[in-house]
C-alpha atoms as a PDB file:
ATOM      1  CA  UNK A   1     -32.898  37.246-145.492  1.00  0.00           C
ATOM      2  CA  UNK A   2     -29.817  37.029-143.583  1.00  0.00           C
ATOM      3  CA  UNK A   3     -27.370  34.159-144.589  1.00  0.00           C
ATOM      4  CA  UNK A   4     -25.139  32.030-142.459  1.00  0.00           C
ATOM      5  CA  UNK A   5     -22.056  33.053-141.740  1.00  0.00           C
ATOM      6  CA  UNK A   6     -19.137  29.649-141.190  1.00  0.00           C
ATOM      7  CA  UNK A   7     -15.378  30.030-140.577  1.00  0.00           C
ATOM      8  CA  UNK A   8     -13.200  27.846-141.994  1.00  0.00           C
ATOM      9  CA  UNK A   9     -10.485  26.219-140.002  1.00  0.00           C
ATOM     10  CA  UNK A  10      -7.758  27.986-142.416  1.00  0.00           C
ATOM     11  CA  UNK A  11      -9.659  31.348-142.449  1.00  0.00           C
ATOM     12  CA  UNK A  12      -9.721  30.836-138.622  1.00  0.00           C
ATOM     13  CA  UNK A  13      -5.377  30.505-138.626  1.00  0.00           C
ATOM     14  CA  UNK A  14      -4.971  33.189-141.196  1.00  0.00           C
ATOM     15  CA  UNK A  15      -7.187  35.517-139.411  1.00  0.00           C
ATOM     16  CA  UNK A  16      -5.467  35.128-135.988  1.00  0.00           C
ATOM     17  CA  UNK A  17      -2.138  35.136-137.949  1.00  0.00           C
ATOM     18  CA  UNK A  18      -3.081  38.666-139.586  1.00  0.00           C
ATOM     19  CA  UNK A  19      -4.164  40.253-136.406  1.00  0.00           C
ATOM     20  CA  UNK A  20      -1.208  38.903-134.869  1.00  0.00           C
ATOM     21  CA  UNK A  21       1.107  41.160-137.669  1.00  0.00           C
ATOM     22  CA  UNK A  22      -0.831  44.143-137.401  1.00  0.00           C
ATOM     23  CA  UNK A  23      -0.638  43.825-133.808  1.00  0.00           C
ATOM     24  CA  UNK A  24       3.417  43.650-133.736  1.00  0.00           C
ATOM     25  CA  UNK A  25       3.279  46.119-136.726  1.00  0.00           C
ATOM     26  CA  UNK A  26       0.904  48.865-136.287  1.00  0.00           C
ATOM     27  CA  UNK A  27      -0.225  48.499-132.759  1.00  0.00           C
ATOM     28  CA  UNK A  28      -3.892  47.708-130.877  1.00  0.00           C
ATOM     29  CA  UNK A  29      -5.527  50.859-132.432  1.00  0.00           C
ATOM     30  CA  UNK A  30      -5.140  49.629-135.537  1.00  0.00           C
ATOM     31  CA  UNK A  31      -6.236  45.940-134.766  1.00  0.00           C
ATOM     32  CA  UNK A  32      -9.562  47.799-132.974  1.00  0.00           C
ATOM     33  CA  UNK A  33      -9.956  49.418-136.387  1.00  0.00           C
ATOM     34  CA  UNK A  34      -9.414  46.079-138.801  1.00  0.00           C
ATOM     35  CA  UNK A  35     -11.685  44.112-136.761  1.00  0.00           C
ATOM     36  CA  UNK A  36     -14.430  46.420-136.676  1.00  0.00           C
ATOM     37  CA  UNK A  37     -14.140  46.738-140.959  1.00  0.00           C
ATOM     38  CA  UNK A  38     -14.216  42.844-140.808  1.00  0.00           C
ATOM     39  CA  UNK A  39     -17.551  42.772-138.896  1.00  0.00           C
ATOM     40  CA  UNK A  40     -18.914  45.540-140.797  1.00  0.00           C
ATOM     41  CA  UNK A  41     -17.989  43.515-144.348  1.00  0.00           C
ATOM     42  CA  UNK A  42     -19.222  40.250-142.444  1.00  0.00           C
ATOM     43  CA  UNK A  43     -22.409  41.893-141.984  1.00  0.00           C
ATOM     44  CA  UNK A  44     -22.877  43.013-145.096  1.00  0.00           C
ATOM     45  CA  UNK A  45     -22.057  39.451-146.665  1.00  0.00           C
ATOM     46  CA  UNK A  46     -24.405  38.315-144.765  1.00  0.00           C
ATOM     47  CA  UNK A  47     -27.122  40.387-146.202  1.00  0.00           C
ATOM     48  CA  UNK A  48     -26.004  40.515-149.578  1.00  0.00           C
ATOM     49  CA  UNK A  49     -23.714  37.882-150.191  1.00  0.00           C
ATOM     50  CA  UNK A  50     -22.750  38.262-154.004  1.00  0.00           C
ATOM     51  CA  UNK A  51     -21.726  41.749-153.683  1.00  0.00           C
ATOM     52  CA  UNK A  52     -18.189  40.746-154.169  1.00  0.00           C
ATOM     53  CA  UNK A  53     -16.338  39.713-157.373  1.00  0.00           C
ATOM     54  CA  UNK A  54     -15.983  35.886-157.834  1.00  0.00           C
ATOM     55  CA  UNK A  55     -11.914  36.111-158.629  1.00  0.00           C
ATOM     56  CA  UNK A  56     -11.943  31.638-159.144  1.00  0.00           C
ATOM     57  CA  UNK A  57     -14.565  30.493-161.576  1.00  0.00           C
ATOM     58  CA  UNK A  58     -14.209  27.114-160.735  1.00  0.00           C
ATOM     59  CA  UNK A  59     -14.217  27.197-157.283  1.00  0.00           C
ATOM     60  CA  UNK A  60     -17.100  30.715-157.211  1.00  0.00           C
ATOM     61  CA  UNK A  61     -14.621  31.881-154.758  1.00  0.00           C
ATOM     62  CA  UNK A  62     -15.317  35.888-154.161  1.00  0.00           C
ATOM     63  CA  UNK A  63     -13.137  38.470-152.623  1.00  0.00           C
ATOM     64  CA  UNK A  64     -14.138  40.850-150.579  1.00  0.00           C
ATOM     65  CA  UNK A  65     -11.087  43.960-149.936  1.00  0.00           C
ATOM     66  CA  UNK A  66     -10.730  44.637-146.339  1.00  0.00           C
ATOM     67  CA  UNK A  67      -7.517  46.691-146.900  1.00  0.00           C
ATOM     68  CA  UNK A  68      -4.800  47.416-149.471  1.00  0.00           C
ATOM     69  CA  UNK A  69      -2.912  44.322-147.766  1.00  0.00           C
ATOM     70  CA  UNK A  70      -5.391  42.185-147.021  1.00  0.00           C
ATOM     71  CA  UNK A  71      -8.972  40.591-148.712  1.00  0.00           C
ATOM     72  CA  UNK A  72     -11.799  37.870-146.963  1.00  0.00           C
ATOM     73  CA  UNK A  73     -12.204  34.892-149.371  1.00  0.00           C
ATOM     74  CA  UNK A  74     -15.357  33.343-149.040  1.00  0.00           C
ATOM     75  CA  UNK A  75     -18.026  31.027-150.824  1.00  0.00           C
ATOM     76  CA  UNK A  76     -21.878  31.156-150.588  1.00  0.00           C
ATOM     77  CA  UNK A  77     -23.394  27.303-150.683  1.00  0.00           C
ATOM     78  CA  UNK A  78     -26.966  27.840-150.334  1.00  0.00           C
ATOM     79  CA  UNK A  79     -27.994  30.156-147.768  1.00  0.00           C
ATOM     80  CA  UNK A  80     -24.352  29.627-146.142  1.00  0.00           C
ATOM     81  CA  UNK A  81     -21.243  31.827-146.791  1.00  0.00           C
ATOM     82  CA  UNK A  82     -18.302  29.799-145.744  1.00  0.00           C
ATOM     83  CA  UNK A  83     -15.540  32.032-144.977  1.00  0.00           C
ATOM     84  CA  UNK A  84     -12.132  30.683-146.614  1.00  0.00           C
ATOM     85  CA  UNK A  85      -9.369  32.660-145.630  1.00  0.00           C
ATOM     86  CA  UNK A  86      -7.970  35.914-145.101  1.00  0.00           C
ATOM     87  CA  UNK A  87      -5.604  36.821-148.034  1.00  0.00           C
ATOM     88  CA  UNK A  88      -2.514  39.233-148.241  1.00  0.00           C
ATOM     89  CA  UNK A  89      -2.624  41.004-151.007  1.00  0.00           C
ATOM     90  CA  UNK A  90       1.140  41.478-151.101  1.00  0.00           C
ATOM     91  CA  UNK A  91       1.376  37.445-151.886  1.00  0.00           C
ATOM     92  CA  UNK A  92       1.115  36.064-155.247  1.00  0.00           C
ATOM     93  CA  UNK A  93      -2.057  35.674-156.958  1.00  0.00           C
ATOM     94  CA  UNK A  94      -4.587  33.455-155.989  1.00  0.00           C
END
């Protein structure tokens, strides 16, 4: 059973503003490269969507690590995983 996959308006901003740094910072070929580990770990989610660590008890927010620099927060509500935000690492912690 494949679950749901939603986007947050905040995971929507965050993901834009990420690509938009890697862009300016590493280049296309390295955006081609993030993106496609983002669908790939989207996909999985989707299949399997408590794979990841919950890292916020309260909220059963999980983290899934895309890079060194950067992790997809998410939340499963039924057979829905609501995407949160994309996280750097580098920040504090959550």
């Amino acid at each position: 059973m494949s679950f749901e996959i939603r986007f947050s308006p905040e995971s929507e901003e965050t993901y834009d503003a990420v690509i938009s740094q890697l862009r300016v910072t590493w280049g296309d070929s390295f955006v081609n490269k993030f993106e496609s580990k983002v669908a790939k770990s989207i996909n999985t989610i989707s299949e399997t969507p408590l794979l990841y660590p919950v890292v916020d008890e309260n909220t059963e927010v999980r983290k899934c690590v895309l890079h060194k620099n950067c992790s997809m927060l998410y939340r499963v509500f039924g057979n829905v995983v609501l995407i949160v935000c994309f996280w750097d690492n580098r920040q504090d912690s959550l």
